[in-house]
Every structure is written in C-alpha cells, then in structure tokens.
PDB file of N, CA and C in Angstrom:
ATOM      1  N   UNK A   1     -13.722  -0.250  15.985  1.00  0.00           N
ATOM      2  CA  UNK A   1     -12.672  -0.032  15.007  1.00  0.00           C
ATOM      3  C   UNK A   1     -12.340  -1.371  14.359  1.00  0.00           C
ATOM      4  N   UNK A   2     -12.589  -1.563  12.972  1.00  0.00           N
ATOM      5  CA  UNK A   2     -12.208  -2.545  12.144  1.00  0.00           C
ATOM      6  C   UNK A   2     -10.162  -2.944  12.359  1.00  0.00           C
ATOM      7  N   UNK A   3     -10.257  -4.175  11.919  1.00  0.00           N
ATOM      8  CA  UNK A   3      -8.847  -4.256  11.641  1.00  0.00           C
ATOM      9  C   UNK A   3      -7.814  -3.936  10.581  1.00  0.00           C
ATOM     10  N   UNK A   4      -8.976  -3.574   9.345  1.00  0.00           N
ATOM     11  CA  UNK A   4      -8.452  -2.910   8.229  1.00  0.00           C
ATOM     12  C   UNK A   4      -8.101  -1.242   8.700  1.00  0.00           C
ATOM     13  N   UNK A   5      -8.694  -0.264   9.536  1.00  0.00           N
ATOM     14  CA  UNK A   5      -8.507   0.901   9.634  1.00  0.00           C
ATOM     15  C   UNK A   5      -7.485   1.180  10.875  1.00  0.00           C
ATOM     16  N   UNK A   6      -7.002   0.090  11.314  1.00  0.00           N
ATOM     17  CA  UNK A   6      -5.548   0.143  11.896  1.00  0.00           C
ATOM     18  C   UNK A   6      -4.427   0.618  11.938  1.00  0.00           C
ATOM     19  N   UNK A   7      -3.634   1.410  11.996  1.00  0.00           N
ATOM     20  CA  UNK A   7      -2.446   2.126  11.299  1.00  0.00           C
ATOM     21  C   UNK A   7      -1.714   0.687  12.023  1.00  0.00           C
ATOM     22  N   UNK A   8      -1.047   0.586  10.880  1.00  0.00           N
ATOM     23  CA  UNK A   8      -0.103  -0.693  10.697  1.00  0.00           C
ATOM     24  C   UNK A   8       1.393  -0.344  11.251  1.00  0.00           C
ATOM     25  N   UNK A   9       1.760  -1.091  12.475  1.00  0.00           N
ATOM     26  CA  UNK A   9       3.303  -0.643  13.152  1.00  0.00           C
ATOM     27  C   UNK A   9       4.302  -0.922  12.105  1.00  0.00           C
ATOM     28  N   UNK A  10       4.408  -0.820  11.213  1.00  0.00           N
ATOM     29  CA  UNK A  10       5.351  -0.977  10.301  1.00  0.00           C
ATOM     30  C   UNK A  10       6.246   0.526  10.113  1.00  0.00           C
ATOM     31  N   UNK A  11       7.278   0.415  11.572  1.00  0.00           N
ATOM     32  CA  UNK A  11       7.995   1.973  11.628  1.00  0.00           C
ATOM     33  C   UNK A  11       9.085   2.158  10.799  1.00  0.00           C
ATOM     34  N   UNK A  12      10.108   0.637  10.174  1.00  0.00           N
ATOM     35  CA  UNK A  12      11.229   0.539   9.712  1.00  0.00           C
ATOM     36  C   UNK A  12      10.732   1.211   8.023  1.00  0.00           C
ATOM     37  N   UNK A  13       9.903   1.161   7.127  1.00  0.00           N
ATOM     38  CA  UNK A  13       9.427   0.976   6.240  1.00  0.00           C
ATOM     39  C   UNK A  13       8.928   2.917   6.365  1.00  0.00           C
ATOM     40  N   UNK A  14       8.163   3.498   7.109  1.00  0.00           N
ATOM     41  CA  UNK A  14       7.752   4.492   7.104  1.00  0.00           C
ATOM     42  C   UNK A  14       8.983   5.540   8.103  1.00  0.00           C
ATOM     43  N   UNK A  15       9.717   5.158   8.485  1.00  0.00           N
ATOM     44  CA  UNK A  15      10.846   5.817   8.381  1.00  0.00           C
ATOM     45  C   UNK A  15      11.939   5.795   7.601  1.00  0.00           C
ATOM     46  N   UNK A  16      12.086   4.781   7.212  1.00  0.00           N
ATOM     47  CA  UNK A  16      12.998   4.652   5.586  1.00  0.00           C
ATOM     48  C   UNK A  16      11.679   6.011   4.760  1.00  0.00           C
ATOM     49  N   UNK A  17      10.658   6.113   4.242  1.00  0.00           N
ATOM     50  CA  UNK A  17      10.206   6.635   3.410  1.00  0.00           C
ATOM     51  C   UNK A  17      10.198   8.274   3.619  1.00  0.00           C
ATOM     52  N   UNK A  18      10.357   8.535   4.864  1.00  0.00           N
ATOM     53  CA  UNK A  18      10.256   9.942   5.862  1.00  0.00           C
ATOM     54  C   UNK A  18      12.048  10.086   5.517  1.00  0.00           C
ATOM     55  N   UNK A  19      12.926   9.394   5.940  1.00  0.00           N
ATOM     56  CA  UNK A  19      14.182  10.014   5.415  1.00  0.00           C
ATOM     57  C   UNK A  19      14.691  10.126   4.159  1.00  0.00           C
ATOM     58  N   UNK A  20      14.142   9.255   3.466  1.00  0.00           N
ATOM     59  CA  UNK A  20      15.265   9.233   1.944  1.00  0.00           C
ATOM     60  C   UNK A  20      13.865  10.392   1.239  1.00  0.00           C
ATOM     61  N   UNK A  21      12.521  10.063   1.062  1.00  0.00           N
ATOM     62  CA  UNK A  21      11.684  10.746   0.326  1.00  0.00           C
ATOM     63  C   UNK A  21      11.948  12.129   0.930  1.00  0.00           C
ATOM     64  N   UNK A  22      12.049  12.460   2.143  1.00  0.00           N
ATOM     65  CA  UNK A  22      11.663  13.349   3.286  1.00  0.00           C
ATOM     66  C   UNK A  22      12.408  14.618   2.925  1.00  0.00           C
ATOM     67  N   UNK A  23      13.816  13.791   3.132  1.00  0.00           N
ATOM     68  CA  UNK A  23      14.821  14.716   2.365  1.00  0.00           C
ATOM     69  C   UNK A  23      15.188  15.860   0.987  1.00  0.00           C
ATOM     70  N   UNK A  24      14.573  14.764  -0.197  1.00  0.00           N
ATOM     71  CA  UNK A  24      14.307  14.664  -1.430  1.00  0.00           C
ATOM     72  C   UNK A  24      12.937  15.445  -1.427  1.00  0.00           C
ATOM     73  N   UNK A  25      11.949  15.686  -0.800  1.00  0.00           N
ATOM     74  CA  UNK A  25      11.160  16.621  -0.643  1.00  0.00           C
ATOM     75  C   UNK A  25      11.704  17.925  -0.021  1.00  0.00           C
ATOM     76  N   UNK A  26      12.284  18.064   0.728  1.00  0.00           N
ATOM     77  CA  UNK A  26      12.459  19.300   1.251  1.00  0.00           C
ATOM     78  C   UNK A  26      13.512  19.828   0.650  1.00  0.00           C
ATOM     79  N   UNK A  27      14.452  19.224   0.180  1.00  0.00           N
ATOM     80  CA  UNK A  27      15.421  19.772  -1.383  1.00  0.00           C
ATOM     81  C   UNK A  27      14.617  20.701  -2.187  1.00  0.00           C
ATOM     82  N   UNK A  28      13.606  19.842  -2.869  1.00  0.00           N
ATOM     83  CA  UNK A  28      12.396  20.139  -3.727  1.00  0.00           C
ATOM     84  C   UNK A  28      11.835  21.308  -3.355  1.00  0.00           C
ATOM     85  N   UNK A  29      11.663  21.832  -2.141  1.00  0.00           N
ATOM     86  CA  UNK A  29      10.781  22.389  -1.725  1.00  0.00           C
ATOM     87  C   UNK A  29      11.537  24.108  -1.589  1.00  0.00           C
ATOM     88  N   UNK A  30      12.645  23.556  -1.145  1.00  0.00           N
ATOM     89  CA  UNK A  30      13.921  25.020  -0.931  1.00  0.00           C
ATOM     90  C   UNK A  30      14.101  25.306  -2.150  1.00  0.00           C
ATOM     91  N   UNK A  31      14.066  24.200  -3.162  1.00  0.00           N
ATOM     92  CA  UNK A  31      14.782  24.684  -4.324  1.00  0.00           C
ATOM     93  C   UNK A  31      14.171  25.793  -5.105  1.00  0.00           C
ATOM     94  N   UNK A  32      12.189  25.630  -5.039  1.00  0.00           N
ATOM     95  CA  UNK A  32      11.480  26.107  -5.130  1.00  0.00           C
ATOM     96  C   UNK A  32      11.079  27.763  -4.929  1.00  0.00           C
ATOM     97  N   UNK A  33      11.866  27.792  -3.683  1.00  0.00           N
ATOM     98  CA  UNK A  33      11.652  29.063  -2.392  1.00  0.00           C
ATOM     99  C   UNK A  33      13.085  29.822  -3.534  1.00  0.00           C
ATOM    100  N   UNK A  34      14.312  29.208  -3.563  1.00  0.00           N
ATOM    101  CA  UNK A  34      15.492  29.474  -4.313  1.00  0.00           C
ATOM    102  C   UNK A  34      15.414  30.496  -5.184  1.00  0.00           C
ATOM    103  N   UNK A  35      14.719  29.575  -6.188  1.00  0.00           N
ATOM    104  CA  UNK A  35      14.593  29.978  -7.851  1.00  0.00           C
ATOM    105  C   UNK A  35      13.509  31.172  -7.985  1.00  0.00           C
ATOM    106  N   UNK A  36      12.503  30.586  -7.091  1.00  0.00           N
ATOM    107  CA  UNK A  36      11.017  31.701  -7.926  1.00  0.00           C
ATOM    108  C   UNK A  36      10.522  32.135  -6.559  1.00  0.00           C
ATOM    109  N   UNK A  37      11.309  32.288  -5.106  1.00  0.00           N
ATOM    110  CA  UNK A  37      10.960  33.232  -4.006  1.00  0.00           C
ATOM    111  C   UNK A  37      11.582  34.635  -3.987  1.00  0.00           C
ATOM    112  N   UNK A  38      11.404  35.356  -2.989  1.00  0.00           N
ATOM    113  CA  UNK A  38      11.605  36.803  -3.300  1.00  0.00           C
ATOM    114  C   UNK A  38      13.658  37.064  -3.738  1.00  0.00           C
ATOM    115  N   UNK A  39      13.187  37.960  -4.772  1.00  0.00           N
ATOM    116  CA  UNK A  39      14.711  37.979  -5.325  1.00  0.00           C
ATOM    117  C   UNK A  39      15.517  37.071  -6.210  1.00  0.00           C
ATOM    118  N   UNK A  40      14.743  36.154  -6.648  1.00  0.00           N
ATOM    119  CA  UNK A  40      14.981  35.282  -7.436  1.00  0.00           C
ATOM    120  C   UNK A  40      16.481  34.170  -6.808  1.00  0.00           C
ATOM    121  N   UNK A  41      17.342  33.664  -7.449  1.00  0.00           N
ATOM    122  CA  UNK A  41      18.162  32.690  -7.118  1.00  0.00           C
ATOM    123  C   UNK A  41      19.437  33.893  -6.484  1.00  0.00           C
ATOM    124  N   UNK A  42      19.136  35.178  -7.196  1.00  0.00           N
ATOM    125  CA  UNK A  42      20.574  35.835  -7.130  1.00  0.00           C
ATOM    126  C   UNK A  42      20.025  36.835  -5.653  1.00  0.00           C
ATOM    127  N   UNK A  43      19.694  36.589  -5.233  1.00  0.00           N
ATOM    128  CA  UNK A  43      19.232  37.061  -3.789  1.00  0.00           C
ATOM    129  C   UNK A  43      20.388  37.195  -2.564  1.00  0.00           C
ATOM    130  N   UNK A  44      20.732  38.416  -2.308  1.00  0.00           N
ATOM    131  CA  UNK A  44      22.004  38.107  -1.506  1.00  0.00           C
ATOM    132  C   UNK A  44      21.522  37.789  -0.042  1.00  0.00           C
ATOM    133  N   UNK A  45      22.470  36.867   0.284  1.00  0.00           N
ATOM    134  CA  UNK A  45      22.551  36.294   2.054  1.00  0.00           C
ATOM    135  C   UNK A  45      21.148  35.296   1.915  1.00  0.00           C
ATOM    136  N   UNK A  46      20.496  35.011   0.424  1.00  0.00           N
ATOM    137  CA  UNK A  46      19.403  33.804   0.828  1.00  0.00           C
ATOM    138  C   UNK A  46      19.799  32.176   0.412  1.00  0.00           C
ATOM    139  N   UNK A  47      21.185  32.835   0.308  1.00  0.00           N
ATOM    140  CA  UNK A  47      21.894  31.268   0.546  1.00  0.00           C
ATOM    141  C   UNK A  47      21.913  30.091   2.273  1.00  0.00           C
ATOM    142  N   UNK A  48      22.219  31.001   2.604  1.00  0.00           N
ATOM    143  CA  UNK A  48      22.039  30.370   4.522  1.00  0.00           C
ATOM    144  C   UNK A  48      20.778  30.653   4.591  1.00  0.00           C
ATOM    145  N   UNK A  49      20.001  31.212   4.072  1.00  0.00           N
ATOM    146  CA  UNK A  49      18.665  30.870   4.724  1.00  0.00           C
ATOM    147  C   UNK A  49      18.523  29.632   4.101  1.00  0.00           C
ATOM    148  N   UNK A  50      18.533  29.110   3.298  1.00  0.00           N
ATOM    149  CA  UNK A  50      17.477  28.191   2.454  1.00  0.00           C
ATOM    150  C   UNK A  50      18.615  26.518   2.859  1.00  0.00           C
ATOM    151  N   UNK A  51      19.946  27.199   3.320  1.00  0.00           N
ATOM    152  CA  UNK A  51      20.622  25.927   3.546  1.00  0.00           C
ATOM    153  C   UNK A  51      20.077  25.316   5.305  1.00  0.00           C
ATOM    154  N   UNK A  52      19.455  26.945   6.203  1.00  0.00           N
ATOM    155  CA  UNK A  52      19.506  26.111   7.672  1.00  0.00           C
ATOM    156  C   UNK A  52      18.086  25.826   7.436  1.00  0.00           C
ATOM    157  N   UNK A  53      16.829  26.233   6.293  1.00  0.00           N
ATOM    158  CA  UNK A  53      15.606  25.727   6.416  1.00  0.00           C
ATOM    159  C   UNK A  53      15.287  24.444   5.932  1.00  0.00           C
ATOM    160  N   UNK A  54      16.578  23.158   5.148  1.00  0.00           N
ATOM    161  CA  UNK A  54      16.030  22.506   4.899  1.00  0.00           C
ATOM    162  C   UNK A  54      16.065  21.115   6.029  1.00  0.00           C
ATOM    163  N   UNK A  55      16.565  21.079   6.873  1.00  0.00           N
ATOM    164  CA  UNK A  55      16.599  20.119   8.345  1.00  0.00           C
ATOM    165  C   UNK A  55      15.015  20.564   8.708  1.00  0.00           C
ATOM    166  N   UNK A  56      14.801  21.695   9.177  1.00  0.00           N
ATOM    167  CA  UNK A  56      13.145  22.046   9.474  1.00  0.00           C
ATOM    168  C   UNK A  56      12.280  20.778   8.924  1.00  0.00           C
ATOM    169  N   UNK A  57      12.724  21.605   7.431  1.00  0.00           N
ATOM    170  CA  UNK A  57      11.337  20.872   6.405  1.00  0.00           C
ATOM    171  C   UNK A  57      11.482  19.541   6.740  1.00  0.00           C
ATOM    172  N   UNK A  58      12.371  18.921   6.457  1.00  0.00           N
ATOM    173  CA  UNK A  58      12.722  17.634   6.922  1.00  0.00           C
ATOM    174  C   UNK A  58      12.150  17.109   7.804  1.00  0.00           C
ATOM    175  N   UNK A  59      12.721  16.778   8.886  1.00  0.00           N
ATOM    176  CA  UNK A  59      12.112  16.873  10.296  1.00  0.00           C
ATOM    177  C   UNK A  59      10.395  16.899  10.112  1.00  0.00           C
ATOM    178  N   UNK A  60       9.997  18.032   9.670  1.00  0.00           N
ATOM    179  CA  UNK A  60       8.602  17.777   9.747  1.00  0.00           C
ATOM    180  C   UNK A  60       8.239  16.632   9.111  1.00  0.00           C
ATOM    181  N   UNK A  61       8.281  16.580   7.402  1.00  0.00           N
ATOM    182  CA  UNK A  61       8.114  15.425   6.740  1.00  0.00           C
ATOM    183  C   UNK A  61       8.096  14.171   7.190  1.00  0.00           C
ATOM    184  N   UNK A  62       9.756  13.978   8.035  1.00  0.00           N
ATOM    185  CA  UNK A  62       9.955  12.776   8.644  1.00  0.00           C
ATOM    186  C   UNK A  62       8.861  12.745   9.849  1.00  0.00           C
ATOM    187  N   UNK A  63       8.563  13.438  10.677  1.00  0.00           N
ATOM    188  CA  UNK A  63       7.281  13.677  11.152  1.00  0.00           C
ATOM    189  C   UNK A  63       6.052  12.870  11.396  1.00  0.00           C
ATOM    190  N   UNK A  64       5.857  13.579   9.730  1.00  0.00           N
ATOM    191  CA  UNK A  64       4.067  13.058   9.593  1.00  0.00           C
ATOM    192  C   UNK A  64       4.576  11.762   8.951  1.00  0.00           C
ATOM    193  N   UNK A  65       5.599  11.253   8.465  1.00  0.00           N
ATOM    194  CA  UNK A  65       5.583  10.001   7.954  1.00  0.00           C
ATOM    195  C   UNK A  65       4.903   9.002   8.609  1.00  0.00           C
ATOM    196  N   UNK A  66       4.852   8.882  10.194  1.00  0.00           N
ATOM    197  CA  UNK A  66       4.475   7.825  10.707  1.00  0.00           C
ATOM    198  C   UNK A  66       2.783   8.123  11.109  1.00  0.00           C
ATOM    199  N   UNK A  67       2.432   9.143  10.199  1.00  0.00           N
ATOM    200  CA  UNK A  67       0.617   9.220  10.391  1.00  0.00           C
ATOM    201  C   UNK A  67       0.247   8.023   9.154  1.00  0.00           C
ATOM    202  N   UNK A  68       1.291   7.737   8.315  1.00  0.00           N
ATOM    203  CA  UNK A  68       0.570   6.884   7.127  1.00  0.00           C
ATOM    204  C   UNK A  68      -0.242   5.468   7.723  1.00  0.00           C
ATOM    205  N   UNK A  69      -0.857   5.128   6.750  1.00  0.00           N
ATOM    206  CA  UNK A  69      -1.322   3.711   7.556  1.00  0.00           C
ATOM    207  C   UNK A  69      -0.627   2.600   7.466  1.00  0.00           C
ATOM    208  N   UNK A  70       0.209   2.777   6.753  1.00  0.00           N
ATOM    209  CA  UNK A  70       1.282   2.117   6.102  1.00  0.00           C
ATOM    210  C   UNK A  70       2.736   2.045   5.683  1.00  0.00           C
ATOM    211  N   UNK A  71       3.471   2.056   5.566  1.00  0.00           N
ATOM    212  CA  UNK A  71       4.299   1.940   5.128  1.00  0.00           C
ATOM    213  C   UNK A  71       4.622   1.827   3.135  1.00  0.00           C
ATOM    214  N   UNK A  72       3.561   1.374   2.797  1.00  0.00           N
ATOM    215  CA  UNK A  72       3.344   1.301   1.360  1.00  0.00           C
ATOM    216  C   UNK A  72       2.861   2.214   1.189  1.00  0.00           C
ATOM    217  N   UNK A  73       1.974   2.632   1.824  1.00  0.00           N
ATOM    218  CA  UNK A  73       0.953   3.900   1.317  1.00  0.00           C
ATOM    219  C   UNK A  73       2.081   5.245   1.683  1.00  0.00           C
ATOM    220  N   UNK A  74       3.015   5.444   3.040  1.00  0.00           N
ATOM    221  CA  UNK A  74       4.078   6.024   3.074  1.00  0.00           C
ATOM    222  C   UNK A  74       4.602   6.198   1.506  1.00  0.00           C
ATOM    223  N   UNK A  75       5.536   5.453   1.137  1.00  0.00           N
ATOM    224  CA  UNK A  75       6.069   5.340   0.173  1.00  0.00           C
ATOM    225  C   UNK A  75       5.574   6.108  -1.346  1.00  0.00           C
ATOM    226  N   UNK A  76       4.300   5.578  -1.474  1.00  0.00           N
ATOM    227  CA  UNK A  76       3.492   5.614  -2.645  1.00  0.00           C
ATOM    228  C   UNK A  76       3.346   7.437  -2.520  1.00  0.00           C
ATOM    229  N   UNK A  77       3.065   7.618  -1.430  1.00  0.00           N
ATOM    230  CA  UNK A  77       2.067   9.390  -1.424  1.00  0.00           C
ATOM    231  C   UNK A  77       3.590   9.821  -1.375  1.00  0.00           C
ATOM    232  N   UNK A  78       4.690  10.254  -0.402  1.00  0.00           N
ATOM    233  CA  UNK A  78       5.846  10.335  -0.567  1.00  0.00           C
ATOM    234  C   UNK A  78       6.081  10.657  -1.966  1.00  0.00           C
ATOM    235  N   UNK A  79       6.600   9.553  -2.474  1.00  0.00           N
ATOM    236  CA  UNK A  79       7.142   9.094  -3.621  1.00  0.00           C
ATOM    237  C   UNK A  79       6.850   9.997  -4.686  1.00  0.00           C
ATOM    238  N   UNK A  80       5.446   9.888  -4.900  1.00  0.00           N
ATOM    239  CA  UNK A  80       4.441  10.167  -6.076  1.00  0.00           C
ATOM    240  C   UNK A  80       4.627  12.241  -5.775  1.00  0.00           C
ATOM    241  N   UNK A  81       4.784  12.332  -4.597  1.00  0.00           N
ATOM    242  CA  UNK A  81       4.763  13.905  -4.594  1.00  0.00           C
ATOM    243  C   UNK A  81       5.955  14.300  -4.599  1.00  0.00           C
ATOM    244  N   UNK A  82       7.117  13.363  -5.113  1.00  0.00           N
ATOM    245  CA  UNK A  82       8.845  13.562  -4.920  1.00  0.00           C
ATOM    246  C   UNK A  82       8.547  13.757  -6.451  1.00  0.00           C
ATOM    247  N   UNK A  83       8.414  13.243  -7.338  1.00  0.00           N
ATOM    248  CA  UNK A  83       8.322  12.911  -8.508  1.00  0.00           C
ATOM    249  C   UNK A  83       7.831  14.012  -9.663  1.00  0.00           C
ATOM    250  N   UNK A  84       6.056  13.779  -8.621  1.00  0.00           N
ATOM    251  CA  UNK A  84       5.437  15.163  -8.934  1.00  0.00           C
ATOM    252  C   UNK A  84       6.078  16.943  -9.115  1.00  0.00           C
ATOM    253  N   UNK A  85       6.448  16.887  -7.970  1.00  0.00           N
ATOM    254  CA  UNK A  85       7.345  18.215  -7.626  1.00  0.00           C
ATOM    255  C   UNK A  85       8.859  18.358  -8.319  1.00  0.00           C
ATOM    256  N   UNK A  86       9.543  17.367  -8.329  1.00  0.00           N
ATOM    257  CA  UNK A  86      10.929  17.336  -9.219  1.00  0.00           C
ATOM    258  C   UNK A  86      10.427  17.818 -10.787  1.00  0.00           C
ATOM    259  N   UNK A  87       9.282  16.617 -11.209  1.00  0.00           N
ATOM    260  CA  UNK A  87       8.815  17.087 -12.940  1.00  0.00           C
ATOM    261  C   UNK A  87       8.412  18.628 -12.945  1.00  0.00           C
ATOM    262  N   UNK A  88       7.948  19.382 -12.108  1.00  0.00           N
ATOM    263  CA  UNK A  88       7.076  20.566 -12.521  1.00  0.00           C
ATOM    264  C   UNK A  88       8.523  21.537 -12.110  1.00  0.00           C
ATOM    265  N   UNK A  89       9.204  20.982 -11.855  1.00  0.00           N
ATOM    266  CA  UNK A  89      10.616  22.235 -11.440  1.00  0.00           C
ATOM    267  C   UNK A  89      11.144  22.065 -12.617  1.00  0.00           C
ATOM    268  N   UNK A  90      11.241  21.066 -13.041  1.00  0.00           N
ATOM    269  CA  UNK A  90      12.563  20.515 -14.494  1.00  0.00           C
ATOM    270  C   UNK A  90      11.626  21.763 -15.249  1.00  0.00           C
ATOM    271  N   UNK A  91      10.164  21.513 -15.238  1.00  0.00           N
ATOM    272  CA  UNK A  91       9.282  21.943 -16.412  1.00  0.00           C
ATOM    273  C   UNK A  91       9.723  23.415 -16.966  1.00  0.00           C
ATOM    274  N   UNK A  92       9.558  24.155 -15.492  1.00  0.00           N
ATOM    275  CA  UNK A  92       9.665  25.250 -15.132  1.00  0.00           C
ATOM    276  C   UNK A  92      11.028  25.712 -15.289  1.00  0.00           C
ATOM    277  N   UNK A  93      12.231  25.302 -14.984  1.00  0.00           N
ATOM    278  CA  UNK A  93      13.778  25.822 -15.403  1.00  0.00           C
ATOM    279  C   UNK A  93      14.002  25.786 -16.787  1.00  0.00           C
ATOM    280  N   UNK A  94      13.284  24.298 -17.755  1.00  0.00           N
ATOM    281  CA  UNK A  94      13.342  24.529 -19.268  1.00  0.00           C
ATOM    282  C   UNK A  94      12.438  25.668 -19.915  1.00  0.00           C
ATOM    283  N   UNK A  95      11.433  25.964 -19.185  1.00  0.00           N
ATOM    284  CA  UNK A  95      10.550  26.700 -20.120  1.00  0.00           C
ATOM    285  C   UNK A  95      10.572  28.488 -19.766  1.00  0.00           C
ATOM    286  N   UNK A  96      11.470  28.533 -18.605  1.00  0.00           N
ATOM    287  CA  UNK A  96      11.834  29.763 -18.536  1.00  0.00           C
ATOM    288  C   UNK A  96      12.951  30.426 -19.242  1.00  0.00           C
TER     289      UNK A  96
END
C-alpha cells in the first residue's frame, strides 16, 4: 500500500463536513420525499414522518463521511452534491 492511497486521519475536517453538509443533505433529501413523494406536500400525518426521518438520514451521511480519503475530498463530494441537489429542487418548485 502506497502512501498516497492512505485514508488521511484528518477526523476534525471530515466531521465538520458530515455535520454541517450532512445535515444540509438530508434537509435536501426530505424535502424531496415532501414535495414530489406519495401525496404530494399536502399529505396528511406526512409531516412527522419526514420530521423523525431526517436524524436517520443524517446520521448515515455523517457516517460515511469518514470513508473519504480526506477531508478535502469530504468537503468537495459533500459540498458539490449539497449544491447539486438544492439547484435541481429550486429548478423544479419554479418550473412547476
């Protein structure tokens, strides 16, 4: 095993990216289930569902955060799929 293919102990950095992104993903992700899952937003009693499923999602996210090799690379894939997923919801609430 090279020293480049190391997963790098950098836990402060890839747990910062697992809670603040982590979060901000699994928002993303309920909001998703919310709007365009069964019954649409006006769905009765799928308010408590979607409020006790987002700790789950979480949790997992925060999770796999520490499979990154990095802490940058954390951040970057994170990040880039926080971003990703926020733009295609905006897309989707204006164009409906």
């Amino acid at each position: 095993m090279t020293n480049s293919s190391k997963r790098q102990p950098t836990w402060l950095g890839k747990t910062l990216a697992g809670a603040f992104l982590g979060l901000a993903l699994s928002f993303i992700f309920i909001a998703f289930f919310a709007w365009y899952g069964p019954g649409g937003i006006e769905a009765r009693d799928k308010v408590q569902f979607n409020m006790w499923m987002i700790t789950p999602i979480w949790l997992t996210i925060f999770s796999f955060s520490y499979l990154f090799n990095s802490a940058k690379q954390a951040w970057l894939v994170l990040g880039s799929l926080t971003v990703l997923l926020y733009g295609v919801f905006f897309m989707l609430r204006n164009a409906l």
